[in-house]
Protein backbone atom coordinates (compact mmCIF):
# COMPACT_ATOMS: atom_id res chain seq x y z
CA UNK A 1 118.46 144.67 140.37
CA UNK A 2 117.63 143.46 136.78
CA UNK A 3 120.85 145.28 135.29
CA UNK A 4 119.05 144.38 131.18
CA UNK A 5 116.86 147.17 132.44
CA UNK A 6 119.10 149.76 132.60
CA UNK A 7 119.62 149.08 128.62
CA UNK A 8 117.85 151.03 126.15
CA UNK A 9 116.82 148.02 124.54
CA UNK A 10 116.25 145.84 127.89
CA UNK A 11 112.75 144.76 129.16
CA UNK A 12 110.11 142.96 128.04
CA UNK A 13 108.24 143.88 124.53
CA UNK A 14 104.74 142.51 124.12
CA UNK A 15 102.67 142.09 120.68
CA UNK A 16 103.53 142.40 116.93
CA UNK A 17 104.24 145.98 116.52
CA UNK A 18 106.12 146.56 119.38
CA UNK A 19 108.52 143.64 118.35
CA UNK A 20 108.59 144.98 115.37
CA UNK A 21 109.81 148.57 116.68
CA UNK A 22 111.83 146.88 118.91
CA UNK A 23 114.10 144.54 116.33
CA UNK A 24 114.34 147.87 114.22
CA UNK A 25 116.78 149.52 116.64
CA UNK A 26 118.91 146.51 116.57
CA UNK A 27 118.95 146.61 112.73
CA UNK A 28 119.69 150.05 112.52
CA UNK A 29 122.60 148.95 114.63
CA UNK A 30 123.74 147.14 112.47
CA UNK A 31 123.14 143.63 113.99
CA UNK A 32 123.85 139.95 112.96
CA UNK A 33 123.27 136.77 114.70
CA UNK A 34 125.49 133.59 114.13
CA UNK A 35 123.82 130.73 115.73
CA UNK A 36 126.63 128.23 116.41
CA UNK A 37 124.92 125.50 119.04
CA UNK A 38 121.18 124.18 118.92
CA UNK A 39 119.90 122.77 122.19
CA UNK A 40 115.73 121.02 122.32
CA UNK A 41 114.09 119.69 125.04
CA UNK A 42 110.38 119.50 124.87
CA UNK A 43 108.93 122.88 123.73
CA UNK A 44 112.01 124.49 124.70
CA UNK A 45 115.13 125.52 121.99
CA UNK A 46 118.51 127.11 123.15
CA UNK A 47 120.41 128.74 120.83
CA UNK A 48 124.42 129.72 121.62
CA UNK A 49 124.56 132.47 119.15
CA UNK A 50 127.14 135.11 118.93
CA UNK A 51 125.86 138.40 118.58
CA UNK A 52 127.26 141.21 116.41
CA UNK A 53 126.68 145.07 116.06
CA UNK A 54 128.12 146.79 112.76
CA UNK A 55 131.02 144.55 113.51
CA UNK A 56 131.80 147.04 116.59
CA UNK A 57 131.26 144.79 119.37
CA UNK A 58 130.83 141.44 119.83
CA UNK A 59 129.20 139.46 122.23
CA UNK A 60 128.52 135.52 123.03
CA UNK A 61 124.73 134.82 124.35
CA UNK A 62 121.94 132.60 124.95
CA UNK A 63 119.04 132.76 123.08
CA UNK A 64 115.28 130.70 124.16
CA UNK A 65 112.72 130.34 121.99
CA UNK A 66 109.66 128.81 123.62
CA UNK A 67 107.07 127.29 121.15
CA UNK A 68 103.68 126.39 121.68
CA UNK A 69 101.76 122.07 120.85
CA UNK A 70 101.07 123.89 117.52
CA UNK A 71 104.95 124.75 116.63
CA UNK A 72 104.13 128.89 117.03
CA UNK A 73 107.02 130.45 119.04
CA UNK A 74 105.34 132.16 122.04
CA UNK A 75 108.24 133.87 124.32
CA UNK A 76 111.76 134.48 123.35
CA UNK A 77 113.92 135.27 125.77
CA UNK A 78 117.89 136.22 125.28
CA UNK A 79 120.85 136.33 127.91
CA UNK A 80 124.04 137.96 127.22
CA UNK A 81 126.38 141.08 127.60
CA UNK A 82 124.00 143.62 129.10
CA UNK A 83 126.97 145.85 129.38
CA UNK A 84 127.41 145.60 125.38
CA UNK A 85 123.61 146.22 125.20
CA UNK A 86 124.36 149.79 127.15
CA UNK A 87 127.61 150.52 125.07
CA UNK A 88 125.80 150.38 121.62
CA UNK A 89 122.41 151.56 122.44
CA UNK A 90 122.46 153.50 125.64
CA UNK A 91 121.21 153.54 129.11
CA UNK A 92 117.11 154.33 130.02
């Protein structure tokens, strides 16, 4: 079972407007990012960022940002507290 699914906000989003949409519910959250490690290898970039919703809850995560020969990112992906994910924006 892919438990990010049960999350209101869990899945995968696909084209401009729909990430668009999508990063709107986290900012009317509230939300903040604080990167604090950078990892590279190849066309691959983890982030350790801790993740932050009106200052309500808190949560540490992974965040992958996959980039194309061209330097355009092309799939993000992030891992982290799916149960925080459910607490601030619901269940599906």
């Amino acid at each position: 079972m892919d438990y990010a699914r049960n999350s209101a906000v869990g899945g995968s989003v696909h084209g401009k407007q729909a990430l668009g949409e999508h990063w709107a519910k986290f900012g009317a959250k509230g939300y903040s990012v604080n990167p604090q490690y950078w990892f590279a290898d190849g066309d691959r970039v983890v982030v350790l960022v801790r993740h932050s919703y009106a200052g309500e809850e808190d949560t540490d995560a992974a965040d992958v940002l996959t980039f194309n020969a061209d330097g355009k990112l092309v799939k993000f992906q992030s891992a982290g507290d799916t149960a925080v994910l459910e607490r601030v924006f619901g269940s599906k």
